[in-house]
C-alpha atoms as a PDB file:
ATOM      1  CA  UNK A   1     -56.988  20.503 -87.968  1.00  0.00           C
ATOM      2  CA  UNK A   2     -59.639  19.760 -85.642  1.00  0.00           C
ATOM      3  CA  UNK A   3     -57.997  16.379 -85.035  1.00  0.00           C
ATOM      4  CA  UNK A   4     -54.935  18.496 -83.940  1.00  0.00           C
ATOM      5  CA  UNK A   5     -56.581  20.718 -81.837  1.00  0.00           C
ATOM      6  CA  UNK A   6     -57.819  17.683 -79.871  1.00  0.00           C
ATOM      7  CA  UNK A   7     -54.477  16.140 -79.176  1.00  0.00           C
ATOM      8  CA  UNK A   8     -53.049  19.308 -78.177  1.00  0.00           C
ATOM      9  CA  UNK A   9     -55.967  19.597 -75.330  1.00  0.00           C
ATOM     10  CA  UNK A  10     -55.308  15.652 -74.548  1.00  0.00           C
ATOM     11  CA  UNK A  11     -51.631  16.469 -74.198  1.00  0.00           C
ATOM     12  CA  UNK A  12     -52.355  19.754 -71.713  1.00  0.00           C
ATOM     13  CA  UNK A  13     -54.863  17.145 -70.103  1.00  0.00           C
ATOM     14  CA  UNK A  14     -52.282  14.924 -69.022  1.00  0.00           C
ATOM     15  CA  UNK A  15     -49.821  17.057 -68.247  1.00  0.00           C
ATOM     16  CA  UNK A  16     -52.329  18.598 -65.312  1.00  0.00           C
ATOM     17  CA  UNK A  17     -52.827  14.773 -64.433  1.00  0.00           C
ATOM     18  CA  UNK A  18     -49.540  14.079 -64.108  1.00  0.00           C
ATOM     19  CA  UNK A  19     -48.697  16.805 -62.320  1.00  0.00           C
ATOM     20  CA  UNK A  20     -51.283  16.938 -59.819  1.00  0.00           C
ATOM     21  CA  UNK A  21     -50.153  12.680 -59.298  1.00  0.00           C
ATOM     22  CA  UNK A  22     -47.082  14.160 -58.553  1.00  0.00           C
ATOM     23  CA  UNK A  23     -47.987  17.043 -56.344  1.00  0.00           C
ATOM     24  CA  UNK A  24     -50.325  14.864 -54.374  1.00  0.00           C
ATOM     25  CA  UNK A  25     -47.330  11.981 -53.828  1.00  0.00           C
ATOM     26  CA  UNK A  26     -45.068  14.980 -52.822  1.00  0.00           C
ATOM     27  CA  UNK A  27     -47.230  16.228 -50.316  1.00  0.00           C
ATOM     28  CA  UNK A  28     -47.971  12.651 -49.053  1.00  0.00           C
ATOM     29  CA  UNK A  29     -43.976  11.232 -48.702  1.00  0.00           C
ATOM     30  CA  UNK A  30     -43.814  14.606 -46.956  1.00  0.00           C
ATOM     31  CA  UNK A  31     -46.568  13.828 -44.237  1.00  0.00           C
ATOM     32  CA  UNK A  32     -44.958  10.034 -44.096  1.00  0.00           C
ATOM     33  CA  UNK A  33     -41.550  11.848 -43.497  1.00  0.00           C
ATOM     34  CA  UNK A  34     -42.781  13.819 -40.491  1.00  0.00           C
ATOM     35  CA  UNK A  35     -44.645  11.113 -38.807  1.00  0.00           C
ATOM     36  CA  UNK A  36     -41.441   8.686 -38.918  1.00  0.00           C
ATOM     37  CA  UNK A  37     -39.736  11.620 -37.788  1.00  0.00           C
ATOM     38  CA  UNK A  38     -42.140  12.734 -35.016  1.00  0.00           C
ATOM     39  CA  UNK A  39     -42.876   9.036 -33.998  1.00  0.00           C
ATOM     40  CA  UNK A  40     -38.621   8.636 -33.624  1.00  0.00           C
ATOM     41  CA  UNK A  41     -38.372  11.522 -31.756  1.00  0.00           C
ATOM     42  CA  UNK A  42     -41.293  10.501 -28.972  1.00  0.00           C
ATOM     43  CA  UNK A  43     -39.610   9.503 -25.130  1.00  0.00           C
ATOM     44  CA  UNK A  44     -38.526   6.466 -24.823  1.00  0.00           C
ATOM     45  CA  UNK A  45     -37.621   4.880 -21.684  1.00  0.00           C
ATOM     46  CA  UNK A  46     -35.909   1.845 -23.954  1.00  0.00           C
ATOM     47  CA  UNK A  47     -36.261  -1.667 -23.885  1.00  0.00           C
ATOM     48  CA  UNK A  48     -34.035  -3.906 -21.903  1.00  0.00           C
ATOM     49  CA  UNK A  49     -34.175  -7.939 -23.316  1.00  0.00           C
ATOM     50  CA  UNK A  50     -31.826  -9.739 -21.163  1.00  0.00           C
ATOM     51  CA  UNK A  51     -28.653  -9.244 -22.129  1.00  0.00           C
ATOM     52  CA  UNK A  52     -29.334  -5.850 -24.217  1.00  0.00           C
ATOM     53  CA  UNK A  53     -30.959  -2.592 -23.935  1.00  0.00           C
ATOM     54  CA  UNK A  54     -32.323  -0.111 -26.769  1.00  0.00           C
ATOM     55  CA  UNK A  55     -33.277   2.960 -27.139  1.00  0.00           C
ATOM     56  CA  UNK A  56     -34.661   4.461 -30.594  1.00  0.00           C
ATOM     57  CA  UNK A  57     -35.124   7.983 -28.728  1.00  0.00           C
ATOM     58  CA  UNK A  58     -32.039   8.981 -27.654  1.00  0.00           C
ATOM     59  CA  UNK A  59     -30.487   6.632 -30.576  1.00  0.00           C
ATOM     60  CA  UNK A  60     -28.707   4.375 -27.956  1.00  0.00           C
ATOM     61  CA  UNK A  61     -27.832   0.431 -27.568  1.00  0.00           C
ATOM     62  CA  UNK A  62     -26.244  -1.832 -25.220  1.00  0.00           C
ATOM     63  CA  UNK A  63     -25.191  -5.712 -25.482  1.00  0.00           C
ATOM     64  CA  UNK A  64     -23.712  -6.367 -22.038  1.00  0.00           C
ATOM     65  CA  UNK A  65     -21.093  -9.389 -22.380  1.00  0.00           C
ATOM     66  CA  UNK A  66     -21.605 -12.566 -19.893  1.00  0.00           C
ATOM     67  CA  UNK A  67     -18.500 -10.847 -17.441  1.00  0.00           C
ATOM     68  CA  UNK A  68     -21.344  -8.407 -16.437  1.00  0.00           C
ATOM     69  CA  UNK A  69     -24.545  -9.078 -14.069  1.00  0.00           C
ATOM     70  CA  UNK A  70     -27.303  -7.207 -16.037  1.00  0.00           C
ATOM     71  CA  UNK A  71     -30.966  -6.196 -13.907  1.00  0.00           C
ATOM     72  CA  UNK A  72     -33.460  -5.110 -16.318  1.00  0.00           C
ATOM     73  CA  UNK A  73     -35.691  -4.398 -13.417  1.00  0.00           C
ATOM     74  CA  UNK A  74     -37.280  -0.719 -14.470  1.00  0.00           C
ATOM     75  CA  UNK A  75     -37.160   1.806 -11.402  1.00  0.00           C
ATOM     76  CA  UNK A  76     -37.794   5.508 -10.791  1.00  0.00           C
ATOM     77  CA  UNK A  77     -34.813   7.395  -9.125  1.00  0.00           C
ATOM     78  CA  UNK A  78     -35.750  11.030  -8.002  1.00  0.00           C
ATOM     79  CA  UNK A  79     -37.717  11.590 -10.693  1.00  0.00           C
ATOM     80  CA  UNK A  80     -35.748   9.286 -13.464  1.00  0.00           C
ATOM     81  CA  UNK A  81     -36.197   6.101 -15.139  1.00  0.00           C
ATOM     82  CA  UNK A  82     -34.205   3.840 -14.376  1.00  0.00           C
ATOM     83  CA  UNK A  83     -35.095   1.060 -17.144  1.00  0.00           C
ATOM     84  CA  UNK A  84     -31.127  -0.573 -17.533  1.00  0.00           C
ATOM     85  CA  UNK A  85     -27.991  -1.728 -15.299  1.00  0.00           C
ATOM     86  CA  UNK A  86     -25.360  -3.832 -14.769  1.00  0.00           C
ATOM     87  CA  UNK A  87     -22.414  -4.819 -12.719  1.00  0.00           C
ATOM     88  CA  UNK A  88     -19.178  -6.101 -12.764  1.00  0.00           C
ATOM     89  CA  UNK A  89     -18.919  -9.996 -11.398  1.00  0.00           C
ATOM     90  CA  UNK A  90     -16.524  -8.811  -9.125  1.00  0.00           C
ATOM     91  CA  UNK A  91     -18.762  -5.829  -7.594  1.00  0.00           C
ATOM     92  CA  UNK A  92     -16.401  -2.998  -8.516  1.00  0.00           C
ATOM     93  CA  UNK A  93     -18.302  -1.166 -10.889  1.00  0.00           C
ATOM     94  CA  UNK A  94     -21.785  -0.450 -11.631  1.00  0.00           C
ATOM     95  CA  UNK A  95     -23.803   1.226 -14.421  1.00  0.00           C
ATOM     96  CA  UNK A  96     -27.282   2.689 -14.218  1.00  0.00           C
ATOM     97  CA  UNK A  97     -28.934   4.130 -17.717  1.00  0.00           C
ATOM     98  CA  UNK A  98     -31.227   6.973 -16.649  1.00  0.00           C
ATOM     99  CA  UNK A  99     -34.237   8.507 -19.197  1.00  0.00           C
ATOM    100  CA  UNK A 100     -36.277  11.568 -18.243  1.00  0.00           C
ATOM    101  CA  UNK A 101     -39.060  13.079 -20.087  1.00  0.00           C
ATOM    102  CA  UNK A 102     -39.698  16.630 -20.242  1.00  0.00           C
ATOM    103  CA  UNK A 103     -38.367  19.660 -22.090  1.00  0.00           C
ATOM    104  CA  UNK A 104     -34.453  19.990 -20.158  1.00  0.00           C
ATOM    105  CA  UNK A 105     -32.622  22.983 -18.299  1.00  0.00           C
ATOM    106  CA  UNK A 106     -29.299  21.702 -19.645  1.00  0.00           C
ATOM    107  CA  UNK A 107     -28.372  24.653 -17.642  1.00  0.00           C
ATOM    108  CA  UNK A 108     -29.671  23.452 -14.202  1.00  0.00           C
ATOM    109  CA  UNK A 109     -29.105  19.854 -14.645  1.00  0.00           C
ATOM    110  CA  UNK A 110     -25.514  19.877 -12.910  1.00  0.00           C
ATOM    111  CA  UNK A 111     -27.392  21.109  -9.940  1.00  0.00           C
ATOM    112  CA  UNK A 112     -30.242  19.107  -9.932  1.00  0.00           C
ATOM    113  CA  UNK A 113     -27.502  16.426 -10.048  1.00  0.00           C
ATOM    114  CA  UNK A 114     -25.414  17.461  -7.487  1.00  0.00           C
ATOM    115  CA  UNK A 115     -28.605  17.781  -5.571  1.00  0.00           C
ATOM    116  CA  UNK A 116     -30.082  14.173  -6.121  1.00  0.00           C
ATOM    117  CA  UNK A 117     -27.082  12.035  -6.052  1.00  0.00           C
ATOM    118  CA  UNK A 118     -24.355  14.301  -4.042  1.00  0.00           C
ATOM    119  CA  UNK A 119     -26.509  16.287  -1.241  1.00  0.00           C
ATOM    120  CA  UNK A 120     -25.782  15.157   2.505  1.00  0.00           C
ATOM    121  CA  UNK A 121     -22.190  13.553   0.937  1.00  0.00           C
ATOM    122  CA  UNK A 122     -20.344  16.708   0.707  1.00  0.00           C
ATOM    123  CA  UNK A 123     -18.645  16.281   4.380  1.00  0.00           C
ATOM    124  CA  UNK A 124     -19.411  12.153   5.012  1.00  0.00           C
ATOM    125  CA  UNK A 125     -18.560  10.748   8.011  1.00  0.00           C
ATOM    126  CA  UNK A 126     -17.650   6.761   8.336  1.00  0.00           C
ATOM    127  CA  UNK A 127     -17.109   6.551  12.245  1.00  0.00           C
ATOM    128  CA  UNK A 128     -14.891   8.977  13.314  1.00  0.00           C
ATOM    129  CA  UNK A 129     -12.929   9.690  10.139  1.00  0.00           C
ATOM    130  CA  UNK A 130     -14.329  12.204   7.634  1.00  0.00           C
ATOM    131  CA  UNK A 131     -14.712  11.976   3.757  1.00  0.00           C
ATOM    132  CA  UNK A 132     -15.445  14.936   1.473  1.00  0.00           C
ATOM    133  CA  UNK A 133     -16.749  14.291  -1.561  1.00  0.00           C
ATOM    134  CA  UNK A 134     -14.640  16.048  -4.833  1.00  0.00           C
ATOM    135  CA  UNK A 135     -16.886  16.974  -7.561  1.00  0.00           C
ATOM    136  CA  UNK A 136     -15.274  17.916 -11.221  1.00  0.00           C
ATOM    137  CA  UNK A 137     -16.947  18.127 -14.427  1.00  0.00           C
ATOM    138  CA  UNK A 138     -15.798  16.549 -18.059  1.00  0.00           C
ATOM    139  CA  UNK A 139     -17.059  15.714 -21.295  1.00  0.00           C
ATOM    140  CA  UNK A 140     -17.509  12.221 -22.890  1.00  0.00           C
ATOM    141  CA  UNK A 141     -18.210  10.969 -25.959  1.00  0.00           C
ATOM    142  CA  UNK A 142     -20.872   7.724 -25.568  1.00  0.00           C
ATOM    143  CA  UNK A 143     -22.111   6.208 -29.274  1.00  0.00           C
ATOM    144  CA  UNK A 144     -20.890   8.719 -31.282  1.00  0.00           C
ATOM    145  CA  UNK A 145     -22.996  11.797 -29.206  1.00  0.00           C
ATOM    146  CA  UNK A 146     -21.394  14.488 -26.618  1.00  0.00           C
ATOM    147  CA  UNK A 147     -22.188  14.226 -22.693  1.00  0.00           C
ATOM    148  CA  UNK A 148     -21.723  16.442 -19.899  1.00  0.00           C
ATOM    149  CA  UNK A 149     -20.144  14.957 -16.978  1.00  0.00           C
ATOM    150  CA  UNK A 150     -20.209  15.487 -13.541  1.00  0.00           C
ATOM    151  CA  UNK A 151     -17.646  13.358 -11.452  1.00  0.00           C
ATOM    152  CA  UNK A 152     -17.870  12.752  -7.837  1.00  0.00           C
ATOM    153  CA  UNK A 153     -15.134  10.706  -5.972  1.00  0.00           C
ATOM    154  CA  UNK A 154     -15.062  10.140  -2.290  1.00  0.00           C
ATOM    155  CA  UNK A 155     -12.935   7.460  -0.338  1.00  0.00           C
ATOM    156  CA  UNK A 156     -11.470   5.881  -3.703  1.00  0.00           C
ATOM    157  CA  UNK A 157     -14.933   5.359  -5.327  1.00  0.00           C
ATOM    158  CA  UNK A 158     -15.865   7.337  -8.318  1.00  0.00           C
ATOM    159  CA  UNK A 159     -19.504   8.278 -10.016  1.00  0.00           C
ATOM    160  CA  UNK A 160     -19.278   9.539 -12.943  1.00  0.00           C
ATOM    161  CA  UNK A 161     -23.007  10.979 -14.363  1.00  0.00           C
ATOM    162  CA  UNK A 162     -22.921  11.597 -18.108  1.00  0.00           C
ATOM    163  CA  UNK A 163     -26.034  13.098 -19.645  1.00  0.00           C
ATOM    164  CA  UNK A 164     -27.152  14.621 -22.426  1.00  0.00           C
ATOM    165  CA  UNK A 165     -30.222  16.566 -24.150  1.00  0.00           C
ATOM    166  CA  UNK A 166     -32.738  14.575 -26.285  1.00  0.00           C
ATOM    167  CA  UNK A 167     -34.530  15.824 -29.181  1.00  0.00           C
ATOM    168  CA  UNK A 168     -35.484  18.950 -26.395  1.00  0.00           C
ATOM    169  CA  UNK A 169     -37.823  16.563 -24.666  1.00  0.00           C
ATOM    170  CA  UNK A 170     -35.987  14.893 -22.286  1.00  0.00           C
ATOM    171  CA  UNK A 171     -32.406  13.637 -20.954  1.00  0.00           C
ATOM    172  CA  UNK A 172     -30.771  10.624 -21.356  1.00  0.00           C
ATOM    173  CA  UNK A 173     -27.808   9.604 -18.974  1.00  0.00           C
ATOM    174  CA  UNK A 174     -25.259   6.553 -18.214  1.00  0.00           C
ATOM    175  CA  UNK A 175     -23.895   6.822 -14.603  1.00  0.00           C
ATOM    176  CA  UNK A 176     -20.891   4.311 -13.558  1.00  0.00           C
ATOM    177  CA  UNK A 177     -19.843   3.362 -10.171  1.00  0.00           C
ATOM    178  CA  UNK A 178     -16.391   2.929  -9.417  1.00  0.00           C
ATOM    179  CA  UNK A 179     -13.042   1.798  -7.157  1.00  0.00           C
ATOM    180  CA  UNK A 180     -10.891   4.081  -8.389  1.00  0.00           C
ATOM    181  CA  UNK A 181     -12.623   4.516 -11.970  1.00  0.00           C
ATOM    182  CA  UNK A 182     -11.652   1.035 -12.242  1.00  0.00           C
ATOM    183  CA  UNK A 183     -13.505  -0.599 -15.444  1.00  0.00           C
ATOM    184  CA  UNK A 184     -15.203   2.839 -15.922  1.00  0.00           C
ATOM    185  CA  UNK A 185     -13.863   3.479 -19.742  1.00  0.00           C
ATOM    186  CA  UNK A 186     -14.952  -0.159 -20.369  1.00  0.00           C
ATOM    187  CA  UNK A 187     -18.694  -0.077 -19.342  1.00  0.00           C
ATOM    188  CA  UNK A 188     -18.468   3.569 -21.198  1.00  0.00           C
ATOM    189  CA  UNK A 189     -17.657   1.797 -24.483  1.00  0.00           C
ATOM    190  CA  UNK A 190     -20.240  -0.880 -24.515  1.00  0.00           C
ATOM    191  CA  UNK A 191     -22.388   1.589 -25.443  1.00  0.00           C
ATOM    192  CA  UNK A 192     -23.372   2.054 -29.459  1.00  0.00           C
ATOM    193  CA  UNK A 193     -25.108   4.243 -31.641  1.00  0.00           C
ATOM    194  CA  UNK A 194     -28.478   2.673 -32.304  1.00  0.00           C
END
């Protein structure tokens, strides 16, 4: 009897054992979880390598073929990072990827846009003859995620600004330069999910 008594209190024993082991390796794959998570979601400005550019942040990758002229020369552009761009061989088209860090007024960034890369163009003059500038906005689909577009177009060249919200700390955009939106959909679609 006493014998029994024994392994019954062995048995409840190990049963608190176990599940303490298993509470404690809960709560630790939990803490791993969040700190891959956290760590993933930190601004990135991406890393260019020749050819290629890669962003973990905003979940974004690029392999520029050899038809392209790639600078991986990292600038700031009012305010943006500009780590990423390329250009046709033939000097009709152009691609810039922009990063910013900060918490995003999706709401405002049109503006800001319009602002930075279309004030003083709105009535151009070349000589004598005037240019206005058009400005539309779309929506694009880059990698698999949804951008906000704002087009300008004056005298047959077209800049089309696509950006998007990051993990609400920060924007992530791909701006092409155009004749005409020539080669526009293909520098677009070089772009993958990461």
């Amino acid at each position: 009897m006493e014998n029994m008594v024994r392994q019954k209190k062995n048995r409840g024993e190990t049963v608190h054992i176990v599940l303490a082991l298993v509470a404690i390796l809960v709560v630790a794959g939990a803490i791993a979880a969040v700190l891959i998570i956290r760590n993933n979601r930190k601004y990135s400005v991406g890393e260019a390598d020749g050819n290629s550019y890669r962003n973990k942040w905003a979940k974004v990758k690029v392999y520029v073929p050899d038809d392209y002229v790639v600078s991986t020369k990292q600038q700031k552009v009012s305010g943006f990072d500009n780590p990423f761009s390329f250009t046709t061989k033939n000097g009709k088209g152009y691609c810039y990827v922009f990063t910013r860090e900060g918490k995003p007024d999706m709401g405002n960034m049109e503006e800001e846009f319009k602002k930075t890369f279309g004030d003083g163009m709105f009535n151009m003059a070349y000589g004598k003859v005037g240019m206005q500038v058009n400005m539309s906005t779309d929506h694009r689909t880059i990698a698999g995620e949804s951008y906000d577009c704002l087009v300008m177009t004056v005298a047959g060249v077209r800049m089309t600004l696509a950006f998007r919200p990051v993990h609400d700390n920060g924007v992530f955009c791909v701006c092409t330069v155009t004749l005409n939106g020539e080669s526009e959909d293909d520098m677009f679609r070089l772009f993958e999910k990461y």
